[in-house]
Protein backbone atom coordinates (compact mmCIF):
# COMPACT_ATOMS: atom_id res chain seq x y z
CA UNK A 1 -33.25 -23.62 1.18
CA UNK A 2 -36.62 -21.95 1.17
CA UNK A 3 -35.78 -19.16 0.76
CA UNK A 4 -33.55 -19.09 -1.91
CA UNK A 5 -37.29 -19.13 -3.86
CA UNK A 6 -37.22 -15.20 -2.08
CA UNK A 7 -36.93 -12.87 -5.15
CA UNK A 8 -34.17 -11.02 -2.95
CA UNK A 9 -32.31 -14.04 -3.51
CA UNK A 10 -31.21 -12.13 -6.65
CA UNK A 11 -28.91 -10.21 -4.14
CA UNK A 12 -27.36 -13.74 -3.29
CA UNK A 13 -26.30 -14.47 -6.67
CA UNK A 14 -24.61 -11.26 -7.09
CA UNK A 15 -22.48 -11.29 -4.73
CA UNK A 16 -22.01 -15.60 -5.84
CA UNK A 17 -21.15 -14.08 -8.97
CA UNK A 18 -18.18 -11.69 -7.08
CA UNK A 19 -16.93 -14.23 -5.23
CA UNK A 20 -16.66 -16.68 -8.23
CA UNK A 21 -14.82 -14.05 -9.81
CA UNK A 22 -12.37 -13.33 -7.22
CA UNK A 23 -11.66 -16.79 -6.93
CA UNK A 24 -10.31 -16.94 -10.06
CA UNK A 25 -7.97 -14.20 -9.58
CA UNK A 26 -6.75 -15.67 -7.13
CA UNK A 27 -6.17 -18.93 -8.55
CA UNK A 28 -4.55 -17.45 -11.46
CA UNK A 29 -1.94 -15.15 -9.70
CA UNK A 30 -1.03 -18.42 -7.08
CA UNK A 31 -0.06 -20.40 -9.87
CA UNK A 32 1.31 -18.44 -12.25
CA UNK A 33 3.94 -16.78 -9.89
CA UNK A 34 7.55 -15.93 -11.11
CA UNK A 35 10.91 -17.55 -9.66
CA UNK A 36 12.03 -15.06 -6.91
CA UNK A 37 14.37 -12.38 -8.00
CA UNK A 38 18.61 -12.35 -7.38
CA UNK A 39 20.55 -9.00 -7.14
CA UNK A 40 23.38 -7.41 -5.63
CA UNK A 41 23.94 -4.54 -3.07
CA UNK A 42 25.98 -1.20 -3.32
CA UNK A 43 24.93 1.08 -0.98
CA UNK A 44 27.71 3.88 -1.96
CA UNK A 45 24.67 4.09 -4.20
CA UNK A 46 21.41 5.15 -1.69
CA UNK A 47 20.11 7.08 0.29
CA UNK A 48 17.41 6.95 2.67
CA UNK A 49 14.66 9.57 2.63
CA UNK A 50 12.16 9.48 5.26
CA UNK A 51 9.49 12.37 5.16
CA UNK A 52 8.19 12.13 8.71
CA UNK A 53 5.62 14.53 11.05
CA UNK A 54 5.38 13.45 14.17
CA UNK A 55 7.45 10.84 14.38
CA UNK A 56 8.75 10.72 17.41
CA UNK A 57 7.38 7.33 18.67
CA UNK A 58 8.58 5.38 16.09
CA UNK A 59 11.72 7.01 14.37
CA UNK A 60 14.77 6.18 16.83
CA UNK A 61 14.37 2.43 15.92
CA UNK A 62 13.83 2.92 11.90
CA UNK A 63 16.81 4.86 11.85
CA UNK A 64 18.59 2.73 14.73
CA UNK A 65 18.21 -0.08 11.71
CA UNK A 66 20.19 2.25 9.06
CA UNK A 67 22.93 3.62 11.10
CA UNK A 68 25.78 1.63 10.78
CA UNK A 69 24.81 0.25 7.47
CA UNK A 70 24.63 3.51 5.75
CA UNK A 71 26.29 6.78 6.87
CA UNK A 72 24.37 9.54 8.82
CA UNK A 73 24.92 12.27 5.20
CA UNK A 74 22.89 9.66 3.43
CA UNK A 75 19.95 9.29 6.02
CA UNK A 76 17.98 12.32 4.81
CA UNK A 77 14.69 12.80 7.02
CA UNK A 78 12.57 15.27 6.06
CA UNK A 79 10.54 16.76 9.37
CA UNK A 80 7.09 17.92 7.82
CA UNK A 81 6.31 20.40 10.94
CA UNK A 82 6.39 17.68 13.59
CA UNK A 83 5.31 18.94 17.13
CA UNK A 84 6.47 16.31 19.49
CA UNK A 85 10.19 16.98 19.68
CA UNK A 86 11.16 14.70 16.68
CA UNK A 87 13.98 16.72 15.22
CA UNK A 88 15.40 16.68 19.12
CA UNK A 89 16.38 12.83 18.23
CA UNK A 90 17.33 13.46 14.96
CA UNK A 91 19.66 16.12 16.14
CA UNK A 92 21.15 13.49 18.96
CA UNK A 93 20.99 10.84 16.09
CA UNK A 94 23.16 12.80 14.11
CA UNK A 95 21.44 12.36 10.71
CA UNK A 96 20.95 15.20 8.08
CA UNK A 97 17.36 16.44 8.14
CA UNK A 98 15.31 19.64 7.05
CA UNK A 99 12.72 20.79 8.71
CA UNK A 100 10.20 22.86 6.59
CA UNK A 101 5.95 24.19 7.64
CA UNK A 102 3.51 20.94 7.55
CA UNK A 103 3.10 20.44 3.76
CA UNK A 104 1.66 16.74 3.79
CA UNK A 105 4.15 14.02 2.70
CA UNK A 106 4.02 14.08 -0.27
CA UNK A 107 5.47 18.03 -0.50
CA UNK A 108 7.78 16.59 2.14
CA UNK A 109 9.09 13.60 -0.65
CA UNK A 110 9.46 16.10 -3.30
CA UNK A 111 11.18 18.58 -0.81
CA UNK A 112 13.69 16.25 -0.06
CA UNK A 113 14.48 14.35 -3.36
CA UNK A 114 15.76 17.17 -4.87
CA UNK A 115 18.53 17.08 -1.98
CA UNK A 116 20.05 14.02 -2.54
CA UNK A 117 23.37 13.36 -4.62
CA UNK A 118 23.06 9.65 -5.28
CA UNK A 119 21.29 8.24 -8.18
CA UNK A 120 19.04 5.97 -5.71
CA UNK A 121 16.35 7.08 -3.63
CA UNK A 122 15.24 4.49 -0.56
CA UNK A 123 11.78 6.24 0.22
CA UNK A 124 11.13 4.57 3.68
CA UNK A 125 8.17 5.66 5.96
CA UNK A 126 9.65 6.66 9.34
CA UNK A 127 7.55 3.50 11.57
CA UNK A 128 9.08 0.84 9.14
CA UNK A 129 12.19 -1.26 9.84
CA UNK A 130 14.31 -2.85 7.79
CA UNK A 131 15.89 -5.06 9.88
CA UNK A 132 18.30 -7.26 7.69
CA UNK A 133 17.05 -6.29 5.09
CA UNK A 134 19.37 -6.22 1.54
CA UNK A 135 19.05 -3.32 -0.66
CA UNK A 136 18.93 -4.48 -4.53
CA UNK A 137 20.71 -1.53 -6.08
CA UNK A 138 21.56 -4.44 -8.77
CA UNK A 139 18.15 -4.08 -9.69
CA UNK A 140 18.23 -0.34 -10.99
CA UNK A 141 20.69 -1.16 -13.59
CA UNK A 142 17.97 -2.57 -15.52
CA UNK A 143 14.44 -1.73 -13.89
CA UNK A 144 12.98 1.65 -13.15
CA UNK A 145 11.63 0.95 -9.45
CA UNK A 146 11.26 -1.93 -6.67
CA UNK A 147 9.10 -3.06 -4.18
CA UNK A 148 9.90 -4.82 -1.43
CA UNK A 149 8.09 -7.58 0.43
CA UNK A 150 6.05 -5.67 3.22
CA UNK A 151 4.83 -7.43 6.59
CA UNK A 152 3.29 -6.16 9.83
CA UNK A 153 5.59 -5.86 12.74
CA UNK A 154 4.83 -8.33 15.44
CA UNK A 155 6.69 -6.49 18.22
CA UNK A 156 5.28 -3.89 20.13
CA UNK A 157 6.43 -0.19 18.73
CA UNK A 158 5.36 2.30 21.64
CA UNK A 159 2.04 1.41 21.02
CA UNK A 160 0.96 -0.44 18.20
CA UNK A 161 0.60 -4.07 19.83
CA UNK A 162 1.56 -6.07 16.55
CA UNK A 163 0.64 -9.61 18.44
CA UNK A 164 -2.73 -8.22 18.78
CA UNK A 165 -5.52 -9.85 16.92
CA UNK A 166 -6.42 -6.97 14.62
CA UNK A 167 -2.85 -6.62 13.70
CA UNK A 168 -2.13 -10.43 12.95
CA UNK A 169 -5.91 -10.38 10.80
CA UNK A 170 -4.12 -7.32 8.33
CA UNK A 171 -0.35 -9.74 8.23
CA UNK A 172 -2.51 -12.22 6.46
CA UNK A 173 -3.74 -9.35 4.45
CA UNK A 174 -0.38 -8.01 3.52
CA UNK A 175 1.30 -11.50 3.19
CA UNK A 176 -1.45 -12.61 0.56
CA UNK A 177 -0.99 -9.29 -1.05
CA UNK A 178 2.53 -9.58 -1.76
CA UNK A 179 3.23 -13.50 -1.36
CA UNK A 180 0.41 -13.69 -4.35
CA UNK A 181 -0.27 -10.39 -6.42
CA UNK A 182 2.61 -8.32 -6.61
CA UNK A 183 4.98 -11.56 -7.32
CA UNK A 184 2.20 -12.48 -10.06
CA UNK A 185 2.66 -8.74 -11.62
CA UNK A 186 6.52 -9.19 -10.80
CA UNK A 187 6.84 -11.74 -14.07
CA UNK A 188 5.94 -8.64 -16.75
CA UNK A 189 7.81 -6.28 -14.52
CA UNK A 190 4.42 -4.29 -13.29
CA UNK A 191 3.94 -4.19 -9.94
CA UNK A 192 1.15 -1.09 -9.65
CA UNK A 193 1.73 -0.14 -6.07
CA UNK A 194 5.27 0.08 -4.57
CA UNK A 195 4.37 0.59 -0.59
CA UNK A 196 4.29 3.82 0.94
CA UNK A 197 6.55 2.02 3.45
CA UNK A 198 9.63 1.26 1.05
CA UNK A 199 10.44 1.71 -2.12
CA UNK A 200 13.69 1.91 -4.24
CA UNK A 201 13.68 4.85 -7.27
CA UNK A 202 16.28 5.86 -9.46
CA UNK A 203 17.13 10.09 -8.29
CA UNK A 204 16.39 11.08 -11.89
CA UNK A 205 12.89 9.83 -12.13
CA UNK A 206 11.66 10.65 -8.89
CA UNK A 207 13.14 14.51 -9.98
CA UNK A 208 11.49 14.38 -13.23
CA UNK A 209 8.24 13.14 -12.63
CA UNK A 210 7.41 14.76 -9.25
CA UNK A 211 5.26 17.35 -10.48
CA UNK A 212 2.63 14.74 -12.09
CA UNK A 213 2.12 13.97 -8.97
CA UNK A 214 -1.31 15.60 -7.71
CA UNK A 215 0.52 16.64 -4.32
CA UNK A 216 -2.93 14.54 -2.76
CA UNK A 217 -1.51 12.24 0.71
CA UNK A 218 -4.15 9.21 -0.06
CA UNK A 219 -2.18 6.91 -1.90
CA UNK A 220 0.59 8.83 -2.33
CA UNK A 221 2.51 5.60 -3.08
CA UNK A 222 0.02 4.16 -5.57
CA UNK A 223 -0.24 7.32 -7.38
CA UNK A 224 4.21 7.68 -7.53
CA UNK A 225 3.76 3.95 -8.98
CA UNK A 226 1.39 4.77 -11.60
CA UNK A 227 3.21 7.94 -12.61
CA UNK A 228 6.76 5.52 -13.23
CA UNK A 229 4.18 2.89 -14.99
CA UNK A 230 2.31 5.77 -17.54
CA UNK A 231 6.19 6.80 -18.70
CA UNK A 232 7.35 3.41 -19.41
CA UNK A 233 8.43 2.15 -16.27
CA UNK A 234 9.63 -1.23 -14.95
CA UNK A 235 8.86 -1.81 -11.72
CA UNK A 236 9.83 -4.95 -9.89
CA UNK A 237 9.40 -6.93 -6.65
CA UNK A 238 11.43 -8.34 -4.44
CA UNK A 239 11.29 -10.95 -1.98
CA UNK A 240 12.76 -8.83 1.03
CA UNK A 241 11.25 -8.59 4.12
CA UNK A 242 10.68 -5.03 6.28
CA UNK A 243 8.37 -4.50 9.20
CA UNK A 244 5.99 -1.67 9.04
CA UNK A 245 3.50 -0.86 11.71
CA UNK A 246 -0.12 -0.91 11.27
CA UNK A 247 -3.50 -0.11 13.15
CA UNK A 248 -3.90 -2.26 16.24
CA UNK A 249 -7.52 -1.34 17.19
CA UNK A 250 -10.97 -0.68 15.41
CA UNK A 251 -11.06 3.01 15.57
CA UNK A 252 -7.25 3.11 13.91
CA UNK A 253 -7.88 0.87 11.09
CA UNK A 254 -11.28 2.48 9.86
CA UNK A 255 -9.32 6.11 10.20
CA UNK A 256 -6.74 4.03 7.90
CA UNK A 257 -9.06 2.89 5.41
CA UNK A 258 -12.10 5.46 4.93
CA UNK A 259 -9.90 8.55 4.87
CA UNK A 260 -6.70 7.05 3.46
CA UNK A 261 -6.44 4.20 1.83
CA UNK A 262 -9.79 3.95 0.15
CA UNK A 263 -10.75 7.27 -1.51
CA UNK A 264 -7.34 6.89 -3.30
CA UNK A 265 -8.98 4.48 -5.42
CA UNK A 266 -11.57 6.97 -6.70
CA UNK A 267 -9.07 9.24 -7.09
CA UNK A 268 -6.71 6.94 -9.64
CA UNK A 269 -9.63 5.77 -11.57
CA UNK A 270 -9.09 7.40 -14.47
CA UNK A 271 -4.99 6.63 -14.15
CA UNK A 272 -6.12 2.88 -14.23
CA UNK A 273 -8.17 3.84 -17.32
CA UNK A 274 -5.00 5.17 -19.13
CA UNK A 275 -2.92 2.11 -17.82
CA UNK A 276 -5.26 -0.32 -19.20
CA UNK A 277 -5.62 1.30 -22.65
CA UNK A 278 -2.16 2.57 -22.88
CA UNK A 279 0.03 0.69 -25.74
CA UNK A 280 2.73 -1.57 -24.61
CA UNK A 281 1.44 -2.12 -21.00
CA UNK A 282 2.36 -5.72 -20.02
CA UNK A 283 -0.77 -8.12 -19.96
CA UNK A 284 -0.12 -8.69 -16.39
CA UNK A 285 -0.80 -4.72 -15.48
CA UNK A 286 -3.93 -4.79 -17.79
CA UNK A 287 -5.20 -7.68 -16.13
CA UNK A 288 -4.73 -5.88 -12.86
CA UNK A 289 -6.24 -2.57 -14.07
CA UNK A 290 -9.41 -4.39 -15.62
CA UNK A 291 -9.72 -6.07 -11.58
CA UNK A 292 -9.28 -2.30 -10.01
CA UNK A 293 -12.24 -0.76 -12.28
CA UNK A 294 -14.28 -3.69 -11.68
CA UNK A 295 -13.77 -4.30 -8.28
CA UNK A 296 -14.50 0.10 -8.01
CA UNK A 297 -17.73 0.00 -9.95
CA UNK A 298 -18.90 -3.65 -8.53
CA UNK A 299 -18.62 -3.00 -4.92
CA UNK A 300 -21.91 -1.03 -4.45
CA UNK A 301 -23.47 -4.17 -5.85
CA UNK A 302 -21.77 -6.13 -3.41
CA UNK A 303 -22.88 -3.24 -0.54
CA UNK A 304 -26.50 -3.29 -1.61
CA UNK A 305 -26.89 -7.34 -2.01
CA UNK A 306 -25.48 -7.82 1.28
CA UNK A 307 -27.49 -4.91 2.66
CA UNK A 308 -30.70 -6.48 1.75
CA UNK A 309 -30.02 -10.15 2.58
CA UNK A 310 -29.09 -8.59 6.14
CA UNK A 311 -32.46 -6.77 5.96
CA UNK A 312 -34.35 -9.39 5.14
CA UNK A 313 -32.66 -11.88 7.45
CA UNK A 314 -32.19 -14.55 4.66
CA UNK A 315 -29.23 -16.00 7.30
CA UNK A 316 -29.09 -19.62 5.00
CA UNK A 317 -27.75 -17.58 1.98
CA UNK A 318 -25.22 -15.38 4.17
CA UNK A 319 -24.01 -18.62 6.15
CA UNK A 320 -23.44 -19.85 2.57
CA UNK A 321 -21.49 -17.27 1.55
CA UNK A 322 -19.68 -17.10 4.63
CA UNK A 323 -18.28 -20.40 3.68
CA UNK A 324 -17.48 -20.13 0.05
CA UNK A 325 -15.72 -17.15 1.01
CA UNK A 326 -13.99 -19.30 3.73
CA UNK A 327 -13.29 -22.01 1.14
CA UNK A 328 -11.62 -19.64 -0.82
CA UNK A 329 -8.76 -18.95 1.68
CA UNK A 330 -7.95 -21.72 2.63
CA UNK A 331 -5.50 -22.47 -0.15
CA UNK A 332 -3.69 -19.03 0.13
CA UNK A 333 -3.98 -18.86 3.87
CA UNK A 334 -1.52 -22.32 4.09
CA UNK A 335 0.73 -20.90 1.40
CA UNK A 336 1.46 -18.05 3.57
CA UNK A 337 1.88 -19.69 6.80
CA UNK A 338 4.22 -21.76 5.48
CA UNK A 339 6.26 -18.68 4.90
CA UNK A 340 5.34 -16.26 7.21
CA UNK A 341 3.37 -16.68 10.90
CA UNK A 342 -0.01 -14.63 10.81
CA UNK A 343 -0.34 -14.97 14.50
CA UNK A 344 -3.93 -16.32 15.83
CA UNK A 345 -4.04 -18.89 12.83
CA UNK A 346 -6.94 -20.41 13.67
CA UNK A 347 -8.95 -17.22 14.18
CA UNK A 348 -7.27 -15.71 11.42
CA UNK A 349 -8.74 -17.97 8.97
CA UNK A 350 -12.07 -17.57 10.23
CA UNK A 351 -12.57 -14.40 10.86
CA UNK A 352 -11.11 -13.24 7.18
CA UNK A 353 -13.57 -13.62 5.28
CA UNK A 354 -15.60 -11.15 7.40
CA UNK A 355 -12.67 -8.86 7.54
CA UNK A 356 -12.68 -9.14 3.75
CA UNK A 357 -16.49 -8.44 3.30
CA UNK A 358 -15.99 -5.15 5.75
CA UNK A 359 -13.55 -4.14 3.82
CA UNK A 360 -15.73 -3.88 0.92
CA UNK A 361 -18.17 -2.37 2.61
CA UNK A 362 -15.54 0.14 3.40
CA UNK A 363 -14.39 0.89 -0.23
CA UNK A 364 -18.50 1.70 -0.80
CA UNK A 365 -18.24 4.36 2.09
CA UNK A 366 -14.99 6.03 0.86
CA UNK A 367 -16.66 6.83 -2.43
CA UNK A 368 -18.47 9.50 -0.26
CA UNK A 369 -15.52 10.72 1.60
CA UNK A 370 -13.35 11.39 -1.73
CA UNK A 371 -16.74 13.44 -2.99
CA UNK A 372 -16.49 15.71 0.23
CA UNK A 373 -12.60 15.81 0.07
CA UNK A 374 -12.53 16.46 -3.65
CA UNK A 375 -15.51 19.37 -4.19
CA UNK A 376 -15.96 20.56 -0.47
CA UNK A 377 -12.58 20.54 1.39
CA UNK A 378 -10.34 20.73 -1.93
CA UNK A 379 -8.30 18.32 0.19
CA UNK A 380 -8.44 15.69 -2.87
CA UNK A 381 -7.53 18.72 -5.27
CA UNK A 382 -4.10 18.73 -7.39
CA UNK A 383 -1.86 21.20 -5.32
CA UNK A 384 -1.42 24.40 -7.32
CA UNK A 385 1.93 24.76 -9.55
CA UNK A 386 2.87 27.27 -6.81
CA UNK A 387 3.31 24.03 -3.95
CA UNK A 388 4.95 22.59 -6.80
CA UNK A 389 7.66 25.31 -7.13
CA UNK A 390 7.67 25.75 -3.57
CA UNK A 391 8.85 21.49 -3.02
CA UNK A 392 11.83 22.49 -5.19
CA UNK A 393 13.29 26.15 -3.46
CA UNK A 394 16.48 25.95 -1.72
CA UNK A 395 15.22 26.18 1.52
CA UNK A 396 16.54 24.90 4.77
């Protein structure tokens, strides 16, 4: 190639260099994944909270999955100032609920886990069904926390079109996600993000942790699972399927990403800092910390190196990379078909790796919007010990 000789070829090997390393993360988490976890079920045990706003859409089937299997006093939903007439089907549902002024969810989760008598919380996003699932109550008698085994729905929710292409290209995502890291971090007991959609507590630690919580909604989930890791928790994994919805079009998913998903990881750095460096954390959550700080202060790198071979039109070394980055899912991408259908294989597999590299380019972008949520909205600010207090008053 000619113009590999280009000194903006320097870009190329950059981003060579990120791929080579993310290959071997990969590598190492497929084959050094744990035996799949046994447990029992009690559900005299749980119960289901489901902080919702605006939920109307969605929540009649989630709790049309629970009914039946777990009575209505144990269904608590919490209705964070919905608009849309979602407490009129809780009402006809005949589950106990609360509806309080629109506090964000995570207010909502603290609201409600101070209401419930069992010692096991089943946090559950109100779009997410769980089908047949089995709850592993077993699991608390020893652990601290589980997470479950989360997959894009591939039936159509009022909506959401989950046998659309966009939706298929993030049940890849999620499969390789949980099929490969969070059973890697399963062996030392570490999984660092328990899904917003489900996760299993114990009452007690929810109750006595909830105020560490910065009250911020973007990543919510990852922060609750950091806050259980810092004070020596055990968090687990299991391999139990539930069916979440997730964006179906282009406008949806970037909404998804930029203002949620994404700035949370500027605003856990420094919890991944304390994780890392904090005695007694498992090898396994280390090794994931030291990929979260690199892959937070690598990806401009990444941004700028593919910015410039764009710029400069050096197409040989982006078809190149295009390929390794290809070659590199083509092990994981069979591993989870096996198991689980992505939908559109053979676009799928093609199209990932430019999913992946948007995704990136993504990440880069949020590090702006966390700077304007954090010091000009104060959206990204701790809530104030008075929201705190608030969370906990007997109110109905």
């Amino acid at each position: 190639m000619d113009s590999l000789t280009d000194p903006l070829s320097t870009y190329f090997y950059i981003i060579l260099l990120l791929v080579l390393i993310d290959a071997i993360k990969i590598f190492i988490e497929i084959w050094n994944r744990p035996a799949r976890r046994s447990f029992e079920t009690d559900l005299s045990k749980v119960t289901v909270l489901i902080p919702t706003h605006n939920g109307r859409k969605v929540i009649r089937e989630t709790l049309g999955d629970l009914i039946g299997k777990i009575p209505r006093e144990r269904i608590l939903v919490i209705d964070d100032g919905s608009t849309d007439g979602t407490s009129e089907i809780l009402e006809e549902l005949g589950v106990r609920f609360y509806r309080i002024p629109n506090m964000g969810k995570v207010s909502a989760i603290n609201f409600g886990i101070h209401r419930v008598h069992t010692p096991y919380v089943l946090l559950l996003d109100d779009d997410t069904r769980l089908g047949n699932t089995h709850i592993p109550t077993s699991l608390l008698d020893t652990y601290d926390a589980v997470a479950f085994n989360v997959i894009p729905d591939r039936r159509s929710r009022y909506g959401p079109h989950g046998t659309w292409l966009m939706s298929c290209l993030q049940r890849y995502e999620y499969c390789k996600s949980m099929e490969i890291g969070r059973r890697f971090q399963d062996a030392t007991a570490s999984i660092s993000c328990i899904s917003g959609a489900v996760g299993l507590f114990k009452k007690e630690r929810l109750q006595t942790f909830h105020h560490r919580h910065t009250g911020v909604w973007q990543g919510e989930d990852l922060q609750r699972t950091i806050i259980e890791l810092l004070n020596d928790g055990n968090v687990v994994f299991v391999d139990e399927m539930v069916w979440t919805v997730v964006p179906d079009n282009l406008a949806s998913l970037l909404q998804q990403r930029l203002l949620g998903w994404y700035p949370a990881h500027y605003h856990m750095f420094p919890s991944y800092i304390r994780l890392l460096f904090k005695r007694g954390s498992p090898w396994r959550l280390r090794y994931e910390m030291v990929y979260d700080i690199f892959l937070v202060l690598s990806e401009p790198f990444r941004f700028w190196s593919l910015l410039m071979l764009f710029w400069r039109g050096l197409w040989d070394e982006l078809a190149l990379l295009y390929m390794l980055y290809l070659l590199l899912e083509v092990y994981p991408f069979f591993i989870i078909q096996r198991r689980v259908d992505s939908g559109f294989r053979y676009l799928v597999l093609p199209l990932y790796p430019v999913f992946g590299l948007a995704n990136a380019v993504l990440r880069v972008m949020a590090w702006f919007i966390w700077v304007y949520k954090r010091f000009v909205t104060g959206e990204m600010r701790p809530r104030t010990e008075k929201d705190r207090k608030w969370s906990r008053s007997p109110q109905t």
